[in-house]
PDB file of N, CA and C in Angstrom:
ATOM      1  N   UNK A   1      12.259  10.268  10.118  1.00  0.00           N
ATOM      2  CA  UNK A   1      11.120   9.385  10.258  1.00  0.00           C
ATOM      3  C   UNK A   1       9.969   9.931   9.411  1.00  0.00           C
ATOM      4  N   UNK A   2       9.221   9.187   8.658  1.00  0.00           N
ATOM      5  CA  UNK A   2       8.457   9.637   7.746  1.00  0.00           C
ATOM      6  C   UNK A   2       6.844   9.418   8.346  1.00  0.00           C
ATOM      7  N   UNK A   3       6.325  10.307   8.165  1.00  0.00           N
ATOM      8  CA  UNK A   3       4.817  10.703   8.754  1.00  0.00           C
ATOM      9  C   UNK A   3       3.825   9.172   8.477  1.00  0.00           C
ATOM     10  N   UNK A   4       3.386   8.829   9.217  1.00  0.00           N
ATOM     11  CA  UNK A   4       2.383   7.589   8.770  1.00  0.00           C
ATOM     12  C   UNK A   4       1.251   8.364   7.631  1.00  0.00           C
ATOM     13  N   UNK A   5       0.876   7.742   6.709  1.00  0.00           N
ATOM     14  CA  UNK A   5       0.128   8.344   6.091  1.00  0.00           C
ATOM     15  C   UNK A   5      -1.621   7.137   5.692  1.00  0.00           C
ATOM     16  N   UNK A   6      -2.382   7.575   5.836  1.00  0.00           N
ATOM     17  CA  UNK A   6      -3.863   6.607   5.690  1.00  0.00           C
ATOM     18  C   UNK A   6      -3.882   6.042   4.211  1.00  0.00           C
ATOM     19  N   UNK A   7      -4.393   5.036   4.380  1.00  0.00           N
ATOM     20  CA  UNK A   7      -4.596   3.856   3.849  1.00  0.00           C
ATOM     21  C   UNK A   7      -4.324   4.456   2.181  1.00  0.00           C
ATOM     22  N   UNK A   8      -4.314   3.572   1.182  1.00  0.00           N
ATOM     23  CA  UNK A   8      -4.091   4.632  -0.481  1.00  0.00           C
ATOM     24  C   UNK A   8      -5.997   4.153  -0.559  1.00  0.00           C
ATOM     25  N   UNK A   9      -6.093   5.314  -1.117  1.00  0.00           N
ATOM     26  CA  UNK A   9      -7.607   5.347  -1.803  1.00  0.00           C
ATOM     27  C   UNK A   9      -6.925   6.358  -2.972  1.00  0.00           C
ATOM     28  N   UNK A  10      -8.150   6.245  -3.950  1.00  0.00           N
ATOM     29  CA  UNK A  10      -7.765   6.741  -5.169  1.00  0.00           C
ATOM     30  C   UNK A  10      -7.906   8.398  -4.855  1.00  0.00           C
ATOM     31  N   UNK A  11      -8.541   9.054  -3.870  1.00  0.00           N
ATOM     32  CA  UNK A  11      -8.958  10.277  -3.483  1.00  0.00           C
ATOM     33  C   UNK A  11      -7.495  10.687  -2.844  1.00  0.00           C
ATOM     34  N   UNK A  12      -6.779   9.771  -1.653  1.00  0.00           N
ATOM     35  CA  UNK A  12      -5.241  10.580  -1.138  1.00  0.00           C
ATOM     36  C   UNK A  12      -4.564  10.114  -2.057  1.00  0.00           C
ATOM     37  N   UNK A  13      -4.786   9.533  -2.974  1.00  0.00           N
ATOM     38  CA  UNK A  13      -3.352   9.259  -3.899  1.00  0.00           C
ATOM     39  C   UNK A  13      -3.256  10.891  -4.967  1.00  0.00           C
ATOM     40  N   UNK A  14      -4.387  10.822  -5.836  1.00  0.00           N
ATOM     41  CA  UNK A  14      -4.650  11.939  -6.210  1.00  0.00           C
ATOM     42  C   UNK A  14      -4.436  13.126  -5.856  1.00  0.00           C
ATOM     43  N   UNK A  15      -4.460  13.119  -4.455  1.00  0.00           N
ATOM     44  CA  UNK A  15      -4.335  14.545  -3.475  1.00  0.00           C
ATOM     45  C   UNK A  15      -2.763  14.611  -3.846  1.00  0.00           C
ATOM     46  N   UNK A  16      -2.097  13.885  -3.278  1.00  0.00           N
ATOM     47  CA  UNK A  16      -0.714  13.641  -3.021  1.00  0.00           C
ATOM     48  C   UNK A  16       0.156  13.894  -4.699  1.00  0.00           C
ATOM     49  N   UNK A  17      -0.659  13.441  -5.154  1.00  0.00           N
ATOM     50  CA  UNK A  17      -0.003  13.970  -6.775  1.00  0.00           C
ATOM     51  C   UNK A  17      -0.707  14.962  -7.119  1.00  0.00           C
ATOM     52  N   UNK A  18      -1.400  15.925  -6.706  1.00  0.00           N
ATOM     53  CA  UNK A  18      -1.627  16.898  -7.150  1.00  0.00           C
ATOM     54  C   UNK A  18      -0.964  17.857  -6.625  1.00  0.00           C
ATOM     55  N   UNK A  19      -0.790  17.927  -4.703  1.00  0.00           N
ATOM     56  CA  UNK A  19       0.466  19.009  -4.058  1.00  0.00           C
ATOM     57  C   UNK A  19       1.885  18.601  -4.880  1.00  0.00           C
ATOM     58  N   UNK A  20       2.669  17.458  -5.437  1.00  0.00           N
ATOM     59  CA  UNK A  20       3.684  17.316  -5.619  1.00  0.00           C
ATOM     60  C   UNK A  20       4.106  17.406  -7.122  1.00  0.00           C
ATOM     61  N   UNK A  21       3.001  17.861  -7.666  1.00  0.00           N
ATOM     62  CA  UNK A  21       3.387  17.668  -9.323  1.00  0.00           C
ATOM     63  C   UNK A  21       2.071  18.876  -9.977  1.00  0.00           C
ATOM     64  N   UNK A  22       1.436  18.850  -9.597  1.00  0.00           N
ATOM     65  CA  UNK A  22       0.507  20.245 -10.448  1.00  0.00           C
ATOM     66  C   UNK A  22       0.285  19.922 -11.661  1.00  0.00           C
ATOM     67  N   UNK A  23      -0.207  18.777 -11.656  1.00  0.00           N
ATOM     68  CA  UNK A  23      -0.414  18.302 -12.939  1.00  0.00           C
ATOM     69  C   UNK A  23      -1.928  18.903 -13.539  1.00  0.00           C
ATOM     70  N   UNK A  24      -1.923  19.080 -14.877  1.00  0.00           N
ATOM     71  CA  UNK A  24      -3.044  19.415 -15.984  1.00  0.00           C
ATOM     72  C   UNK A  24      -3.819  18.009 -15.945  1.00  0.00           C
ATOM     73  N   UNK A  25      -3.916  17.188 -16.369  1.00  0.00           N
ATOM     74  CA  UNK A  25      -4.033  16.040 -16.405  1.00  0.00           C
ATOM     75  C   UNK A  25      -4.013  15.128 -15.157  1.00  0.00           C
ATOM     76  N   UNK A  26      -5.425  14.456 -14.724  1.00  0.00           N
ATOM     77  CA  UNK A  26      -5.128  13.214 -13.502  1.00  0.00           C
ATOM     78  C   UNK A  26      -6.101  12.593 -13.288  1.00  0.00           C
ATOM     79  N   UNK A  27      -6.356  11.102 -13.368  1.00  0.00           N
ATOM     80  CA  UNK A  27      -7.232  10.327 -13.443  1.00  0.00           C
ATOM     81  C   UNK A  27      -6.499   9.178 -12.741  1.00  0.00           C
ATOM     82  N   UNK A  28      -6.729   8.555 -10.776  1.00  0.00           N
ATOM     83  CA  UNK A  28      -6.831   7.798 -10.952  1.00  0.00           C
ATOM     84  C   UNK A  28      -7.721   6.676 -10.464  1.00  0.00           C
ATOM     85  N   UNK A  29      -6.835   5.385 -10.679  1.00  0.00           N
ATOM     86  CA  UNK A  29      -8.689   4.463 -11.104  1.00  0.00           C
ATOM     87  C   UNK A  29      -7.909   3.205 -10.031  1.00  0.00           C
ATOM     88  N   UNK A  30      -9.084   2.982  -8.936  1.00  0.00           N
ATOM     89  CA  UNK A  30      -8.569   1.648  -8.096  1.00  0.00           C
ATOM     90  C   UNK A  30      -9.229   0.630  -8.731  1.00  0.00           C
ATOM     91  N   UNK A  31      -8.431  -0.359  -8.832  1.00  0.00           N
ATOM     92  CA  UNK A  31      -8.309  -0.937  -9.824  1.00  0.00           C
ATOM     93  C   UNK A  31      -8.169  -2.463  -8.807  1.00  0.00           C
ATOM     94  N   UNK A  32      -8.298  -2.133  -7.452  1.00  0.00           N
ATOM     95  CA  UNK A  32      -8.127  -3.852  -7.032  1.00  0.00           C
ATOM     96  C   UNK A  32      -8.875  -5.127  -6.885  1.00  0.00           C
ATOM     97  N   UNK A  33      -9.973  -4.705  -7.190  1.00  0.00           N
ATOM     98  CA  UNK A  33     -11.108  -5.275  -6.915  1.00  0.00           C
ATOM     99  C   UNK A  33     -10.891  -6.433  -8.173  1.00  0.00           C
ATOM    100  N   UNK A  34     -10.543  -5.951  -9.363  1.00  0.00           N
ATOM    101  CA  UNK A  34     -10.100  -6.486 -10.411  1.00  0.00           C
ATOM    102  C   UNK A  34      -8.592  -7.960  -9.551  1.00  0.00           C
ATOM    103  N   UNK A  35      -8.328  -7.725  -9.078  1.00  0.00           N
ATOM    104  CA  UNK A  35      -6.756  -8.206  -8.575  1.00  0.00           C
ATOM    105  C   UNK A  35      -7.101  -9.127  -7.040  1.00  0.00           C
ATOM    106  N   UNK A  36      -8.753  -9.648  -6.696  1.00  0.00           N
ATOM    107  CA  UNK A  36      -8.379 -10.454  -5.221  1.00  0.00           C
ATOM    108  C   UNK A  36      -8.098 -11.334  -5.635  1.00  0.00           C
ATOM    109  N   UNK A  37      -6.948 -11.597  -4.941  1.00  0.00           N
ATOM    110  CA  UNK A  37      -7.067 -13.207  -4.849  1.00  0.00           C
ATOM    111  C   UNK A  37      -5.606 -13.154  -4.923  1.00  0.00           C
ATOM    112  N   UNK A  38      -4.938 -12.050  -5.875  1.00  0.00           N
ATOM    113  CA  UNK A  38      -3.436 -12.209  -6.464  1.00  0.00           C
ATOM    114  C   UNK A  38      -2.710 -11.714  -5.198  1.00  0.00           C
ATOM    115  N   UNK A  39      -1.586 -11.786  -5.568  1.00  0.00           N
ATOM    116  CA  UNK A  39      -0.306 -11.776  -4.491  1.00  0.00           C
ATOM    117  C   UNK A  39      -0.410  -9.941  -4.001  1.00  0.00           C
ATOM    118  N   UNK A  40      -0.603  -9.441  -3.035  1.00  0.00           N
ATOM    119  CA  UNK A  40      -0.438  -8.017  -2.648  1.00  0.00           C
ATOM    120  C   UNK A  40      -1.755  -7.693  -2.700  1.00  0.00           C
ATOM    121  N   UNK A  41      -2.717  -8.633  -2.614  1.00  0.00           N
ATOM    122  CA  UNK A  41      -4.469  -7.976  -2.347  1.00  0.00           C
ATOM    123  C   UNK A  41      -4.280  -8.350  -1.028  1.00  0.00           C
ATOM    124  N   UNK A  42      -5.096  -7.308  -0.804  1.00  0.00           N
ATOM    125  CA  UNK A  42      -5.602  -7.173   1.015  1.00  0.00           C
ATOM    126  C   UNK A  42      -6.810  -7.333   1.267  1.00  0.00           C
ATOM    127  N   UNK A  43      -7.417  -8.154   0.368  1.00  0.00           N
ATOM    128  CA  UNK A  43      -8.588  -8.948   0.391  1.00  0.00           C
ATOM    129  C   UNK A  43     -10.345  -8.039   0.985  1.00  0.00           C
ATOM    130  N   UNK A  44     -10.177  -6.781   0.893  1.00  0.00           N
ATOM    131  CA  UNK A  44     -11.099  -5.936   0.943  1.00  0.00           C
ATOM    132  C   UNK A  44     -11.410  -5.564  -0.571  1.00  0.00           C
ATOM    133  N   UNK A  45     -10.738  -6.007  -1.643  1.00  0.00           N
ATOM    134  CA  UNK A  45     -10.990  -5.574  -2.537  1.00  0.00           C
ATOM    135  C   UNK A  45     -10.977  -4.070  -3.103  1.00  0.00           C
ATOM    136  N   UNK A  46     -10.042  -3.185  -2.505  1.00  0.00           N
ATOM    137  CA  UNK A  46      -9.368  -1.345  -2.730  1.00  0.00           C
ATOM    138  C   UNK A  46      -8.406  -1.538  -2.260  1.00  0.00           C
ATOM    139  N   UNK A  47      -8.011  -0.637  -2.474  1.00  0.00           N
ATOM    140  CA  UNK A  47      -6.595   0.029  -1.483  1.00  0.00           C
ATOM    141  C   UNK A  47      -5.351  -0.301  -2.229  1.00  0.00           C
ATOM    142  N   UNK A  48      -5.363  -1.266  -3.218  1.00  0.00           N
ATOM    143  CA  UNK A  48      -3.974  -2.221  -3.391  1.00  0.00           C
ATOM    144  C   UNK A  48      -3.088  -1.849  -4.939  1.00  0.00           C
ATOM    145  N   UNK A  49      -4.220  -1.791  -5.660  1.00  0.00           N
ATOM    146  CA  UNK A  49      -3.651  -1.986  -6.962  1.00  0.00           C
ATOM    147  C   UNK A  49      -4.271  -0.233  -7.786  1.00  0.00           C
ATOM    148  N   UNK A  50      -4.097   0.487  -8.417  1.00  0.00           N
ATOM    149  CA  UNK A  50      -4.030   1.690  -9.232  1.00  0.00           C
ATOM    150  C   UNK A  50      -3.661   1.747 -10.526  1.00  0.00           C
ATOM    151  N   UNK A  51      -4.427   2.320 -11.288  1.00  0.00           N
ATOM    152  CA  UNK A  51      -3.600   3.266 -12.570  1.00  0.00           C
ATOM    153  C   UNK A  51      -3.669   4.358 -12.513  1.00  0.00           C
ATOM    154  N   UNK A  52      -2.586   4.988 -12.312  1.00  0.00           N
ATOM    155  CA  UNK A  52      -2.715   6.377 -12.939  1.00  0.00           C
ATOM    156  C   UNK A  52      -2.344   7.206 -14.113  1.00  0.00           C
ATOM    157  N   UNK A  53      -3.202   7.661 -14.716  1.00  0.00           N
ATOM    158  CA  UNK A  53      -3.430   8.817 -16.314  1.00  0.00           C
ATOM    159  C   UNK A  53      -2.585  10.040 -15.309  1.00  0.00           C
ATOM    160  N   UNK A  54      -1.704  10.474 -15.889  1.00  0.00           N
ATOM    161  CA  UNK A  54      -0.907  11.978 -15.735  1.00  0.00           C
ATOM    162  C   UNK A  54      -0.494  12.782 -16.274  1.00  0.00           C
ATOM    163  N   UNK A  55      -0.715  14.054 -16.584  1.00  0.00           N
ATOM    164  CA  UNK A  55       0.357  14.967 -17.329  1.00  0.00           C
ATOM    165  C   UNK A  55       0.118  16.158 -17.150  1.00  0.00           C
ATOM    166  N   UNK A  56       1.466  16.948 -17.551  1.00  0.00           N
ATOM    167  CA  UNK A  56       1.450  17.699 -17.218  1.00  0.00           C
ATOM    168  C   UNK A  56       2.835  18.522 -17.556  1.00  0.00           C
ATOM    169  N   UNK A  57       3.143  19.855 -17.185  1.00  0.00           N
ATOM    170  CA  UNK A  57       4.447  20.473 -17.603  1.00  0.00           C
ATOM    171  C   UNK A  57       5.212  19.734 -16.945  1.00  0.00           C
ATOM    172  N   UNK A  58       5.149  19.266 -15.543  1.00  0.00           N
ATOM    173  CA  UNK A  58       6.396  18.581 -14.514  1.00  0.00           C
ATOM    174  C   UNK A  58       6.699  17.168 -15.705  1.00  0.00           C
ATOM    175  N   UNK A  59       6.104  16.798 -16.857  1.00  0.00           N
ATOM    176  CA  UNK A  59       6.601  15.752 -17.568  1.00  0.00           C
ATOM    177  C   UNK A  59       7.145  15.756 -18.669  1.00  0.00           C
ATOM    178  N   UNK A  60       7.191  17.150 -19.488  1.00  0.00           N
ATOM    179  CA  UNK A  60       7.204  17.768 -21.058  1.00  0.00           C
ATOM    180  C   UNK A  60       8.726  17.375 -21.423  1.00  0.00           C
ATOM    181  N   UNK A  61       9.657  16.966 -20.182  1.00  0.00           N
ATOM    182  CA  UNK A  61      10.410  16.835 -21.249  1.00  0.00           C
ATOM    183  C   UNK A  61      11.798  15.697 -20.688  1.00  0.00           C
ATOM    184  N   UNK A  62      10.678  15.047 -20.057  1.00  0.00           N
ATOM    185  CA  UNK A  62      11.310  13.877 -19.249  1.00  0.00           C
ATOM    186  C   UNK A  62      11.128  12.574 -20.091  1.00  0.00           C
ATOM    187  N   UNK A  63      12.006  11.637 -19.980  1.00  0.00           N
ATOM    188  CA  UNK A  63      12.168   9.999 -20.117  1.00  0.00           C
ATOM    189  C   UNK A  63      10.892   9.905 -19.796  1.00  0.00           C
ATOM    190  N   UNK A  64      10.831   8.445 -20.368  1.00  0.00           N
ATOM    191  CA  UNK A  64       9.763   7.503 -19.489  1.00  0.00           C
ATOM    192  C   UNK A  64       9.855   7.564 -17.905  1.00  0.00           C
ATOM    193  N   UNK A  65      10.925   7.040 -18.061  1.00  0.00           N
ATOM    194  CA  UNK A  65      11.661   6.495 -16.285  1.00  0.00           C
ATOM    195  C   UNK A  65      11.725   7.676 -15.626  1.00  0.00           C
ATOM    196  N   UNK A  66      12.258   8.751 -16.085  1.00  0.00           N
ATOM    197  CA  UNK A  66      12.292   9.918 -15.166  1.00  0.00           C
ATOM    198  C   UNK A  66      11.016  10.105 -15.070  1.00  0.00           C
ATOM    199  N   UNK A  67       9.619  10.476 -15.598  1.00  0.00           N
ATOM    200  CA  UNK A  67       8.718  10.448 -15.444  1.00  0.00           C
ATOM    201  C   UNK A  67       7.664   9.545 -14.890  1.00  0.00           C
ATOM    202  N   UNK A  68       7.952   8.529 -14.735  1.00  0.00           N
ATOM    203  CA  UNK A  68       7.885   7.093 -13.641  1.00  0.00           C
ATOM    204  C   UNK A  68       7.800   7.173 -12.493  1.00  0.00           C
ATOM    205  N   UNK A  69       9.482   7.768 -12.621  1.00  0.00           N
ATOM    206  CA  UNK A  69       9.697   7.910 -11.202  1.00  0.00           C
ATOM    207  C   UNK A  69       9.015   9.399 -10.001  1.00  0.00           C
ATOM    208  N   UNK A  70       8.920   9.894 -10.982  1.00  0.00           N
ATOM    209  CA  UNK A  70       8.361  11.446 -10.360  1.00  0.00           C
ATOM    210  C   UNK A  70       7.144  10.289  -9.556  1.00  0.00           C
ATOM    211  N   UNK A  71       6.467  10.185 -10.061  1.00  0.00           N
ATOM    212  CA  UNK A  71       5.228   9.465  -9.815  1.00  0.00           C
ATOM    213  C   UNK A  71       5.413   8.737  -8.688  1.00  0.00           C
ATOM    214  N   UNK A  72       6.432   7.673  -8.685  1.00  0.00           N
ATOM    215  CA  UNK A  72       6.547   6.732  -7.838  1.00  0.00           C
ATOM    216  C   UNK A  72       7.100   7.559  -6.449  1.00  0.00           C
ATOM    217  N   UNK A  73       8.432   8.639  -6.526  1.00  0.00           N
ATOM    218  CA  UNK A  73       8.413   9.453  -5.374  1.00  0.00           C
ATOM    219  C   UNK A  73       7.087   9.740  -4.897  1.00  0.00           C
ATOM    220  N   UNK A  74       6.227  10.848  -5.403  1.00  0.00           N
ATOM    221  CA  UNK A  74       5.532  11.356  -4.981  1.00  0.00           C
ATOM    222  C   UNK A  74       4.153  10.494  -4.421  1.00  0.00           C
ATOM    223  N   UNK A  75       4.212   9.291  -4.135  1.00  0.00           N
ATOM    224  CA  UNK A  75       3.355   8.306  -3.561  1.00  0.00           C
ATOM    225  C   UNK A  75       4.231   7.182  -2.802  1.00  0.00           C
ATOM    226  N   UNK A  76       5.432   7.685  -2.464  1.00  0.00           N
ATOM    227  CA  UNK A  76       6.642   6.553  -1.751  1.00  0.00           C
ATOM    228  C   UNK A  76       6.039   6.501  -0.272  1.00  0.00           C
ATOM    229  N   UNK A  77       5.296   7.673  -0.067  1.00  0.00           N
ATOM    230  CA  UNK A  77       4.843   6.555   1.465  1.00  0.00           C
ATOM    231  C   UNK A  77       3.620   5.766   1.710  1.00  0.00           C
ATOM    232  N   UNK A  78       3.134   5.882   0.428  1.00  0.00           N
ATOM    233  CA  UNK A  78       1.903   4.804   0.610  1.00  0.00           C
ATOM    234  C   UNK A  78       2.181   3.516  -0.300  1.00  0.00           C
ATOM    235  N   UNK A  79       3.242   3.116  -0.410  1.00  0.00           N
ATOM    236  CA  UNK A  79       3.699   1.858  -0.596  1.00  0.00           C
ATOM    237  C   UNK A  79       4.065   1.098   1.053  1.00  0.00           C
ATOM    238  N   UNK A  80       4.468   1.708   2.006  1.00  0.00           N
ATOM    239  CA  UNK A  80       4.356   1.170   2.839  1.00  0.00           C
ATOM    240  C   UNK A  80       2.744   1.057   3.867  1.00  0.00           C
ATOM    241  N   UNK A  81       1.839   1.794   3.066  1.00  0.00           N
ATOM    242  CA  UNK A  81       0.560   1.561   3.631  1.00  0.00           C
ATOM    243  C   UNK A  81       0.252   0.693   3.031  1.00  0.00           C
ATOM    244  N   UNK A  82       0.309  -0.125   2.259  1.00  0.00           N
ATOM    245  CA  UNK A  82      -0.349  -0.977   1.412  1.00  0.00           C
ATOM    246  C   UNK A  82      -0.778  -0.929   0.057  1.00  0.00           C
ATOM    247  N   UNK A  83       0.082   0.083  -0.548  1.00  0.00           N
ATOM    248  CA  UNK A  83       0.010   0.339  -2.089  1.00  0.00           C
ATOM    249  C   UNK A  83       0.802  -1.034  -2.457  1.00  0.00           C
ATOM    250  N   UNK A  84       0.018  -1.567  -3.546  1.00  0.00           N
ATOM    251  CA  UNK A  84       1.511  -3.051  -3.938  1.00  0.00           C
ATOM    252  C   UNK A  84       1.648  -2.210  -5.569  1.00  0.00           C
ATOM    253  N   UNK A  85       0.568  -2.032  -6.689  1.00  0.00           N
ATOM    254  CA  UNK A  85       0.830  -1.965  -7.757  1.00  0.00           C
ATOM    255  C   UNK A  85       0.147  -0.809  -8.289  1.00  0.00           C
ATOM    256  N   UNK A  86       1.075  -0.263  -9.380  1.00  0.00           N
ATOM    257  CA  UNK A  86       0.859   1.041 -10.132  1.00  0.00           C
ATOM    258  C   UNK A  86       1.114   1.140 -11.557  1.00  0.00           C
ATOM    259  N   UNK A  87      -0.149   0.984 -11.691  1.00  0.00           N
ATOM    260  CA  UNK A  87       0.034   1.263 -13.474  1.00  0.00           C
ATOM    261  C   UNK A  87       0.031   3.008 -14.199  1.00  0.00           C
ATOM    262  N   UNK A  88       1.095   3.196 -14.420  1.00  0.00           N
ATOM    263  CA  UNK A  88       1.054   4.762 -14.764  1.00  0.00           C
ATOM    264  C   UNK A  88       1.238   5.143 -16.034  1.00  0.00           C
ATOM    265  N   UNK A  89       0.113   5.701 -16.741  1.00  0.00           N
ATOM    266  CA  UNK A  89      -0.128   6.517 -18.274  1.00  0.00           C
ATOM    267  C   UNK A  89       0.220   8.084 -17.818  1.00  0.00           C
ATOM    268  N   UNK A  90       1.776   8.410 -18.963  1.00  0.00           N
ATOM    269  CA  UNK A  90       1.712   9.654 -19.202  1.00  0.00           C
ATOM    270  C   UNK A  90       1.101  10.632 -20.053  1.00  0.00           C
ATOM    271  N   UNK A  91       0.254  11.504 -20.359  1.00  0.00           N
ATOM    272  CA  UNK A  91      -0.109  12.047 -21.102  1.00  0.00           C
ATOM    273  C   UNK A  91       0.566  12.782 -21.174  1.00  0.00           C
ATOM    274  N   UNK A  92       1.011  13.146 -22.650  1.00  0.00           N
ATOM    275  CA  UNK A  92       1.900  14.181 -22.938  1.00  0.00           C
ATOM    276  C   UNK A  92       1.416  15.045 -24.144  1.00  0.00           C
TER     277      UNK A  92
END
C-alpha cells in the first residue's frame, strides 16, 4: 500500500525529485493556471499541470524514455493526488 502523499505543488514535487535523483539541475514551474478549463484542471488553478527542467549524472547516459521515465517513477504517487500533466526538459 503506498503512503498517501499531499497535494503536487511545485515545492513537493521538487522535493521528491531531489531525494530520488540528486539532480545538478531542477526547475519546476506550475504551469496550471495556464490549463483551467481543460480536461484534468481542478479548477483552483495549481496543482495539475508542470514542467520540469532536469539534469543531472542520474541522466548522462540514458534514452529519452529511460530518462522520462526516471522522472515519471519518481513522482508516481502524485499522479494519483492529482498530478494530470508533465512536461519534462532534460538538461544534459
Amino acid at each position: 500500500m503506498t503512503a498517501a502523499v499531499s497535494p503536487p505543488t511545485a515545492e513537493t514535487l521538487a522535493e521528491a525529485l531531489r531525494q530520488a535523483l540528486a539532480p545538478e539541475v531542477l526547475e519546476v514551474i506550475d504551469e496550471s493556471a495556464a490549463h483551467a478549463g481543460h480536461a484534468g484542471a481542478n479548477g483552483l488553478g495549481y496543482g495539475t499541470h508542470f514542467r520540469v527542467r532536469i539534469g543531472g549524472p542520474a541522466f548522462a547516459s540514458l534514452s529519452r524514455v529511460a530518462a522520462h521515465r526516471l522522472v515519471y517513477d519518481a513522482l508516481q504517487p502524485y499522479l494519483a493526488a492529482g498530478l494530470h500533466a508533465l512536461a519534462i526538459e532534460i538538461q544534459r
